[in-house]
Protein backbone atom coordinates (compact mmCIF):
# COMPACT_ATOMS: atom_id res chain seq x y z
CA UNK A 1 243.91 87.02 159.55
CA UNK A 2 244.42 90.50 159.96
CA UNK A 3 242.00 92.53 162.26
CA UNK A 4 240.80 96.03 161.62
CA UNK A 5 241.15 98.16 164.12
CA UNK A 6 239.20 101.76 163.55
CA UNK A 7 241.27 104.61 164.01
CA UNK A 8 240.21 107.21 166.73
CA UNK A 9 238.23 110.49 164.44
CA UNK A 10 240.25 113.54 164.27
CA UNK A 11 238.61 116.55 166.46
CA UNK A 12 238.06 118.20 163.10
CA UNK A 13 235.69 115.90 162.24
CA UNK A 14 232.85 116.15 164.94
CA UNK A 15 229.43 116.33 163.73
CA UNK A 16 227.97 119.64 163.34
CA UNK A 17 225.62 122.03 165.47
CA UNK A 18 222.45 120.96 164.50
CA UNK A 19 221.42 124.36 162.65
CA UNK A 20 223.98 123.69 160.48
CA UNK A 21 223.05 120.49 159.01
CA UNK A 22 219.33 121.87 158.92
CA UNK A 23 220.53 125.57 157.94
CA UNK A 24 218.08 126.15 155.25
CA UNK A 25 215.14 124.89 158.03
CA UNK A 26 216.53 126.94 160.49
CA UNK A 27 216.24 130.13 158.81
CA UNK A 28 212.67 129.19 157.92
CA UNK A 29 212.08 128.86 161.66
CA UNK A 30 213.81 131.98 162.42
CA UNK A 31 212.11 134.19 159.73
CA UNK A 32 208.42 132.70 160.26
CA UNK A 33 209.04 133.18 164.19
CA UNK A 34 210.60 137.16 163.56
CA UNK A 35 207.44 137.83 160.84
CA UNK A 36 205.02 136.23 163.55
CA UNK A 37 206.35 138.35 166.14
CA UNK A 38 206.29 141.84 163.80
CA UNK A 39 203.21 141.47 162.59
CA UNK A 40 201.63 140.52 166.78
CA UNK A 41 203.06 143.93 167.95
CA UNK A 42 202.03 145.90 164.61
CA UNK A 43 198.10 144.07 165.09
CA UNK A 44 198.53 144.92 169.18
CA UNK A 45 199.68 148.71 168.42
CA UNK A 46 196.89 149.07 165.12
CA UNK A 47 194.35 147.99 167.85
CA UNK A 48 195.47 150.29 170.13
CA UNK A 49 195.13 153.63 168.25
CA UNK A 50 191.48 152.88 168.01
CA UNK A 51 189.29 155.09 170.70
CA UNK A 52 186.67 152.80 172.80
CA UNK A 53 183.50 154.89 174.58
CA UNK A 54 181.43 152.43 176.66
CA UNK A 55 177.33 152.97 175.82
CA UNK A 56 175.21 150.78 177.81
CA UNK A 57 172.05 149.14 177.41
CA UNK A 58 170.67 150.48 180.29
CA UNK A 59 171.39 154.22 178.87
CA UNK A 60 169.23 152.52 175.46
CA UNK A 61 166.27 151.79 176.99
CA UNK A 62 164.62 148.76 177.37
CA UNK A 63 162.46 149.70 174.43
CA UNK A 64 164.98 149.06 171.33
CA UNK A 65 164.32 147.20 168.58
CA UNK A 66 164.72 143.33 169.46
CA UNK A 67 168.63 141.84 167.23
CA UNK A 68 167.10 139.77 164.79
CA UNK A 69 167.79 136.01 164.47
CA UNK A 70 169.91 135.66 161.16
CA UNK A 71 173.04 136.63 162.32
CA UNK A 72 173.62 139.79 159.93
CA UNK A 73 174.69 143.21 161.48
CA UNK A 74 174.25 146.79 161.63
CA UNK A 75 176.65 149.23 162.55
CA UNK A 76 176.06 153.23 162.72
CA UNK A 77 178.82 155.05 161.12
CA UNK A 78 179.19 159.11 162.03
CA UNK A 79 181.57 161.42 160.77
CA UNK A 80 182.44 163.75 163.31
CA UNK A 81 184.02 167.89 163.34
CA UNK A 82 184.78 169.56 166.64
CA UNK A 83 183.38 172.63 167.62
CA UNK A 84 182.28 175.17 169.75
CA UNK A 85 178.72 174.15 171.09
CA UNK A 86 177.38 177.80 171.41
CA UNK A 87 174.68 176.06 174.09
CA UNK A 88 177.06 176.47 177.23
CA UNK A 89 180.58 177.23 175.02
CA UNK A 90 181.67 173.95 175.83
CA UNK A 91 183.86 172.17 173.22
CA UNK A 92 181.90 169.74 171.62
CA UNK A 93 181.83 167.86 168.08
CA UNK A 94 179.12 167.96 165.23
CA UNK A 95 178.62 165.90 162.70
CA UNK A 96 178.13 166.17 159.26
CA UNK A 97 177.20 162.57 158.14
CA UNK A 98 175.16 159.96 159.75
CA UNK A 99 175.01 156.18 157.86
CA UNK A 100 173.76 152.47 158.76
CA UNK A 101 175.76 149.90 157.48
CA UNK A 102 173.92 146.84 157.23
CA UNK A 103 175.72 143.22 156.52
CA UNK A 104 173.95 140.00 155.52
CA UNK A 105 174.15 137.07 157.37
CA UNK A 106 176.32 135.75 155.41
CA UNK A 107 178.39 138.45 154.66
CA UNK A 108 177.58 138.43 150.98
CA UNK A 109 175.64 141.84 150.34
CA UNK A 110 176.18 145.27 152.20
CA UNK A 111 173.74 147.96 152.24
CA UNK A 112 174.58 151.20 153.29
CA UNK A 113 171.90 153.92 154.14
CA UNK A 114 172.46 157.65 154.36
CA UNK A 115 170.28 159.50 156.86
CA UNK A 116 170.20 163.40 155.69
CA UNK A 117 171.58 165.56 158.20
CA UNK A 118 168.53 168.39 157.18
CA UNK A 119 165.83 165.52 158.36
CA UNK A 120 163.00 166.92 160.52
CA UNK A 121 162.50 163.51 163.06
CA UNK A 122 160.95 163.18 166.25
CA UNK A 123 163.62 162.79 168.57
CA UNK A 124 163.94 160.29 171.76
CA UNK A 125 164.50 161.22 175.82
CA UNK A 126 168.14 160.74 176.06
CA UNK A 127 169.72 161.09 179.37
CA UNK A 128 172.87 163.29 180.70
CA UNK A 129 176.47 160.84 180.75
CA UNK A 130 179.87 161.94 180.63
CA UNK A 131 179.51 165.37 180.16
CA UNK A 132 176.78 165.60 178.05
CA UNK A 133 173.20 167.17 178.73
CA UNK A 134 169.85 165.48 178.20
CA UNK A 135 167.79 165.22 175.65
CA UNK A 136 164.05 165.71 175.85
CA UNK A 137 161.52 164.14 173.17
CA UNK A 138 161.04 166.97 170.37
CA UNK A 139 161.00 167.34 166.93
CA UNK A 140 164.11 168.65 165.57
CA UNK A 141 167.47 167.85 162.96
CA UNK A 142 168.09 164.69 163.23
CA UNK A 143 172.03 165.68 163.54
CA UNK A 144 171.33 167.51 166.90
CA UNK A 145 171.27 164.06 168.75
CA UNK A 146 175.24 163.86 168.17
CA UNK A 147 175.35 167.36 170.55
CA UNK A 148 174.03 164.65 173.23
CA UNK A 149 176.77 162.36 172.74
CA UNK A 150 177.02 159.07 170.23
CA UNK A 151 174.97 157.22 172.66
CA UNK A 152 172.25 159.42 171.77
CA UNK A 153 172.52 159.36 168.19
CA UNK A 154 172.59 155.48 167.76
CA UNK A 155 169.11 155.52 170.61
CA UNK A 156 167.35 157.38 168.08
CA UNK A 157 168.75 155.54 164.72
CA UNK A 158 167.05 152.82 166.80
CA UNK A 159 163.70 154.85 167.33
CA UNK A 160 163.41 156.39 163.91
CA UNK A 161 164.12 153.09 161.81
CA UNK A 162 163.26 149.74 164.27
CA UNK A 163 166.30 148.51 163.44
CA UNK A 164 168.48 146.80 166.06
CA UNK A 165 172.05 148.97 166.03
CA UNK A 166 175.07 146.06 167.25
CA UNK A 167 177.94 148.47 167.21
CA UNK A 168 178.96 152.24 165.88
CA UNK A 169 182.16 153.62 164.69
CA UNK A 170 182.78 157.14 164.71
CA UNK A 171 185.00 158.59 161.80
CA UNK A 172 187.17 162.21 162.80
CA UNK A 173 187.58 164.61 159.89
CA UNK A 174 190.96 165.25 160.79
CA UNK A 175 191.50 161.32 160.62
CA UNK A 176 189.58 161.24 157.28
CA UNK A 177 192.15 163.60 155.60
CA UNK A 178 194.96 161.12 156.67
CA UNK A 179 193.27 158.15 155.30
CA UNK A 180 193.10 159.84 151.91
CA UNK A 181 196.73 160.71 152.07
CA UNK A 182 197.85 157.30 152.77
CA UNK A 183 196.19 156.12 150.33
CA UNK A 184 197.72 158.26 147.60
CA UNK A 185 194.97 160.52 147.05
CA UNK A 186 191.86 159.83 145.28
CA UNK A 187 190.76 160.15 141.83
CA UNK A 188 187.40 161.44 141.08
CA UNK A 189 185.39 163.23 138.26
CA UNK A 190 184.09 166.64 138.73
CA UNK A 191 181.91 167.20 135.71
CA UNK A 192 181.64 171.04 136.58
CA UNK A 193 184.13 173.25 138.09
CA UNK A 194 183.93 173.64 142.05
CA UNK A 195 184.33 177.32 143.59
CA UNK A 196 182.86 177.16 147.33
CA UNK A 197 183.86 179.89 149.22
CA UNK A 198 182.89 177.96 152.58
CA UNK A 199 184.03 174.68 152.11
CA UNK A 200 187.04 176.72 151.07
CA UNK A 201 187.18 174.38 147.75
CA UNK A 202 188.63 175.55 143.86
CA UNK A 203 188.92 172.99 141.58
CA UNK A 204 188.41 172.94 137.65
CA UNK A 205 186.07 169.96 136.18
CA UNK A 206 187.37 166.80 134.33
CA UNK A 207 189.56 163.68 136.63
CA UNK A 208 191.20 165.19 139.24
CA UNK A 209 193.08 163.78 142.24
CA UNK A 210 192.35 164.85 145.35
CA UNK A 211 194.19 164.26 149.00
CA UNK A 212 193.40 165.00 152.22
CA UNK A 213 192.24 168.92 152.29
CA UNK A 214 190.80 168.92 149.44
CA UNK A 215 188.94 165.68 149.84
CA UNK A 216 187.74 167.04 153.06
CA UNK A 217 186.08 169.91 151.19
CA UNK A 218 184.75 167.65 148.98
CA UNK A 219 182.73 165.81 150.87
CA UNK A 220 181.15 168.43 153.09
CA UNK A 221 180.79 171.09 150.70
CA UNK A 222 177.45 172.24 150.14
CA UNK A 223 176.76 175.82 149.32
CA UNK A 224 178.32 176.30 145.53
CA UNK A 225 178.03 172.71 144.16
CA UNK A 226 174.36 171.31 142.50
CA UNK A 227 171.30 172.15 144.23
CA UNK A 228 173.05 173.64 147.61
CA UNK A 229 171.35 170.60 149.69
CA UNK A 230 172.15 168.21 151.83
CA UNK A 231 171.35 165.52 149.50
CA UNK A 232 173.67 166.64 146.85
CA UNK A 233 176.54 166.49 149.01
CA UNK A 234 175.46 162.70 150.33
CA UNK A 235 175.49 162.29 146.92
CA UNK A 236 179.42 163.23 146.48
CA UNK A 237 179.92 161.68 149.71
CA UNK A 238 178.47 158.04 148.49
CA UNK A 239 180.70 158.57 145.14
CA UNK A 240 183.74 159.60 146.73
CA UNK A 241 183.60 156.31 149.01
CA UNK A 242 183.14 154.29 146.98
CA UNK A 243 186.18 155.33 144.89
CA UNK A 244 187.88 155.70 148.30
CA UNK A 245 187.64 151.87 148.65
CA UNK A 246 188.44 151.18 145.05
CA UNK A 247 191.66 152.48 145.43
CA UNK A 248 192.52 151.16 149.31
CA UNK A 249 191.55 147.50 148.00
CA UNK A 250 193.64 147.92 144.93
CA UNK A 251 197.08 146.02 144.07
CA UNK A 252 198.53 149.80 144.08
CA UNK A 253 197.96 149.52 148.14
CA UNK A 254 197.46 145.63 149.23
CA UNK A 255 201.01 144.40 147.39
CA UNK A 256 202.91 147.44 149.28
CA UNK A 257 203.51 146.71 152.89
CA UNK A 258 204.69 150.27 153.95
CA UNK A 259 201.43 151.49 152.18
CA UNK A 260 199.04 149.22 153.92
CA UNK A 261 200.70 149.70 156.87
CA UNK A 262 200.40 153.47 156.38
CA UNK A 263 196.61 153.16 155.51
CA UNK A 264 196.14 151.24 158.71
CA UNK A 265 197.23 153.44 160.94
CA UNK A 266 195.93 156.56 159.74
CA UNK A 267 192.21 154.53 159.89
CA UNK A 268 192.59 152.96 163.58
CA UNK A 269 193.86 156.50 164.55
CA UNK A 270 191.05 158.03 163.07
CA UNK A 271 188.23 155.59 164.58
CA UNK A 272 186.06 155.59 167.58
CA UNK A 273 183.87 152.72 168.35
CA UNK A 274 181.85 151.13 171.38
CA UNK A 275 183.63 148.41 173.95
CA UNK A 276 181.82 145.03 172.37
CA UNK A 277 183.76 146.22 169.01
CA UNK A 278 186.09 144.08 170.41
CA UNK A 279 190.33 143.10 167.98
CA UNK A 280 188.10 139.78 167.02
CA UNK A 281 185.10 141.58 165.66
CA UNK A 282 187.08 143.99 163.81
CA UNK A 283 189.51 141.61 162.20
CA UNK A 284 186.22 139.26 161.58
CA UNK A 285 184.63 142.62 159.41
CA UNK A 286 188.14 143.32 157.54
CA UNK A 287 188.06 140.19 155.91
CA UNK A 288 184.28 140.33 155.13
CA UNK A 289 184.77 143.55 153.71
CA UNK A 290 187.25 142.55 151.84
CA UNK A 291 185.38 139.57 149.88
CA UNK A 292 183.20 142.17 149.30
CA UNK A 293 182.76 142.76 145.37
CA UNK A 294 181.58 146.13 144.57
CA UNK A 295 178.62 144.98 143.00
CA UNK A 296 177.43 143.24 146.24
CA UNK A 297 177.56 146.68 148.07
CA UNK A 298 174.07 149.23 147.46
CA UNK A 299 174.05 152.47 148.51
CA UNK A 300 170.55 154.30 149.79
CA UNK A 301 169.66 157.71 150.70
CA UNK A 302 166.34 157.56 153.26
CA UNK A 303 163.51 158.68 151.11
CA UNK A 304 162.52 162.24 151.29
CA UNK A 305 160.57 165.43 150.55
CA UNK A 306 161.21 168.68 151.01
CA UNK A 307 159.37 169.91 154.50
CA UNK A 308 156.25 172.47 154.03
CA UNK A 309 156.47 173.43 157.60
CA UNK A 310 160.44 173.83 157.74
CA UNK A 311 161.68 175.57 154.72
CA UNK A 312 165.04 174.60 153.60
CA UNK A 313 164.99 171.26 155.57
CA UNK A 314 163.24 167.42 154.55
CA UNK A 315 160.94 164.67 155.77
CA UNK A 316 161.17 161.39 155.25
CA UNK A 317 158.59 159.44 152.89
CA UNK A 318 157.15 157.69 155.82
CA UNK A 319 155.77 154.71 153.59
CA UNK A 320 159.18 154.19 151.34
CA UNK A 321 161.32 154.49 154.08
CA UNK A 322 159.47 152.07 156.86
CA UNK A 323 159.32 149.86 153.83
CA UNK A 324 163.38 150.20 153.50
CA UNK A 325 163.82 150.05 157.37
CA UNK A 326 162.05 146.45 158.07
CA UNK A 327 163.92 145.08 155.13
CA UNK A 328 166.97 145.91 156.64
CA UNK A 329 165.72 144.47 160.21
CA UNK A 330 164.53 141.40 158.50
CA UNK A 331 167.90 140.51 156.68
CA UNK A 332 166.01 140.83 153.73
CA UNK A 333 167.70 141.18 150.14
CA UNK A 334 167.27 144.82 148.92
CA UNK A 335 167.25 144.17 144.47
CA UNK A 336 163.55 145.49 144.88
CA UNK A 337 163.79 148.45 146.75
CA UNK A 338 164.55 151.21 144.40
CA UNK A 339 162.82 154.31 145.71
CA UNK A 340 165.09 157.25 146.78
CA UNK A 341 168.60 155.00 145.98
CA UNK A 342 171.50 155.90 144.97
CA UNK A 343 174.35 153.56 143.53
CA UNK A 344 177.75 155.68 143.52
CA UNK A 345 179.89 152.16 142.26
CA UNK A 346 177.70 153.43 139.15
CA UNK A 347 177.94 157.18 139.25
CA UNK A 348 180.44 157.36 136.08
CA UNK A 349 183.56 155.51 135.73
CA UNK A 350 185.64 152.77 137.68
CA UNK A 351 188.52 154.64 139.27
CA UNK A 352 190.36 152.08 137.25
CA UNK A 353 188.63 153.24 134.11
CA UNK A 354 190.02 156.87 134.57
CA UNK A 355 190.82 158.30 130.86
CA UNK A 356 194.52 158.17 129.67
CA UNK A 357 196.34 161.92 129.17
CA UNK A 358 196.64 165.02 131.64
CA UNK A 359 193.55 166.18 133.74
CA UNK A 360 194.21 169.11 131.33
CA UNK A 361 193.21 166.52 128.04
CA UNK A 362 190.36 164.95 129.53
CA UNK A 363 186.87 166.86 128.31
CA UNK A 364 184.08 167.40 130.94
CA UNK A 365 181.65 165.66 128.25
CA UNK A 366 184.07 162.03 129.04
CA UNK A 367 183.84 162.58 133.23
CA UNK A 368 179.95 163.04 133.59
CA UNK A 369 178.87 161.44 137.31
CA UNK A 370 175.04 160.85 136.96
CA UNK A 371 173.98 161.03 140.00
CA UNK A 372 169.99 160.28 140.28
CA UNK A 373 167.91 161.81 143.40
CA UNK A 374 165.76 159.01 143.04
CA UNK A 375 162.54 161.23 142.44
CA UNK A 376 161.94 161.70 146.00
CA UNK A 377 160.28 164.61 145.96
């Protein structure tokens, strides 16, 4: 019987490196571990560009409205200009808008309430931090709080409405123009043509794209465009939002990395919040924001009249808007409230409804906003 001896293997035929036999694995491994690793340093260096300023509760008060039990939150939202305060000549900022952004419990609905900058308030005791003087109790624009610092501002939010403030984020101008150009621009309809000398704005009526400088303008112009008021141009700042966030949730930006990535930055760049807006809370809002449908998001003006002792400024309906406020503080749905609202994810068409043709083809009869006041005078 013959015996079979095996025959010593050939150095050629040695197993191979692991990563070989599991090459298609490998490269799995390798490209989850390199996207992992890109998008870490692009979350730590988004974080980053965002602008902390610590406000206390001690500088509050220990008389502020008590957080409610239901979870939801509010957050103040300013949009900020520097400037020359001519009290002293030093620089300073001012701000032009002044908003509460209120989220449900359950991060279904989102109201968002305007506060006109022309409101006659009574104003809180604020003390001197970091630069910035005191504030004694008076009555006066509810805007000249932000002179005082954002610390002062969101006290008397607090004092004016009841309503328990958890965090603010302060929006720059500048930053504002560079969110709009990320984003591609913004479409909007002007249903008459815009010439305001001061806002330093020219632009003819129908759909119309505007980026950063322009969209500036936009929003803060005043003088040349409807009434002349401060409403009107919370108004046009409510409409051009919410277009704003049509077009940064679209496909056009979400599906294109270098776009989103682009949008990102110019926002975190542009933002200023307090210290307990900590990378969790913000990512946490992102993605609430972003189940957001547009129809679960109502925008209000506070209700007003025009003053009798202040010409050219407002009041605030005290009944209609304490009635607003303690909804708001309660967590409590807002379908009934209609009094001094205004809806701009109604004012005219979806950006994605835009006419087809040239701005040049499109008739100012088609591009008609309808903006209602909400007979608050």
């Amino acid at each position: 019987m013959t015996e079979l001896i095996d025959e010593p293997k050939a150095a050629g035929d040695k197993p191979p490196p692991w990563w070989r036999r599991h090459n298609r694995l490998f490269w799995i491994l390798i490209s989850v571990t390199a996207a992992a690793v890109i998008l870490c340093c692009t979350y730590i260096y988004l974080i980053g560009n965002v602008r902390q300023i610590e406000v206390t509760p001690e500088y509050l008060g220990g008389a502020r409205p008590p957080k409610g039990s239901t979870g939801a939150l509010n957050i103040l939202l300013v949009g900020s200009d520097q400037q020359e305060i001519k009290n002293g000549g030093n620089a300073g900022e001012r701000t032009d808008t002044i908003m509460l952004v209120h989220l449900s419990a359950d991060r279904n609905e989102a109201a968002i309430v305007s506060f006109p900058r022309d409101s006659m308030v009574r104003l809180p005791a604020c003390r001197s931090r970091e630069g910035f003087p005191g504030q004694r109790p008076h009555v006066g624009m509810i805007n000249s709080s932000f002179n005082y610092g954002i610390g002062c501002t969101w006290k008397t939010i607090e004092s004016l409405t009841g309503i328990h403030i958890d965090h603010f984020v302060q929006l720059d101008f500048g930053g504002f123009r560079g969110i709009v150009d990320a984003i591609g621009g913004v479409d909007i309809c002007i249903p008459e043509p815009i010439q305001d000398r001061y806002a330093q704005l020219n632009v003819p009526a129908g759909w119309q794209t505007l980026h950063g400088e322009q969209a500036l303008a936009y929003v803060r112009a005043r003088h040349s465009i409807g009434d002349g008021t401060d409403i009107g141009r919370i108004q046009r700042q409510q409409y051009f939002i919410s277009a704003m966030a049509r077009k940064a949730v679209g496909r056009e930006i979400l599906l294109h990395p270098a776009r989103l990535l682009g949008l990102l930055n110019a926002a975190t760049r542009s933002f200023t919040t307090d210290a307990g807006l900590t990378p969790a809370v913000m990512r946490d809002l992102a993605l609430a924001a972003i189940r957001l449908s547009f129809d679960d998001i109502r925008f209000f003006t506070t209700p007003w009249r025009y003053s009798i002792t202040s010409p050219g400024r407002v009041e605030w309906r005290q009944g209609s808007a304490r009635k607003l406020f303690r909804l708001i503080a309660a967590d409590q749905p807002l379908t009934d409230f209609d009094v001094g609202s205004v809806e701009p994810v109604a004012l005219g068409p979806a950006v994605s409804d835009k006419p087809g043709g040239t701005t040049s083809q499109v008739q100012t009869a088609t591009c008609s906003v309808g903006v209602q006041v909400g007979a608050n005078q």
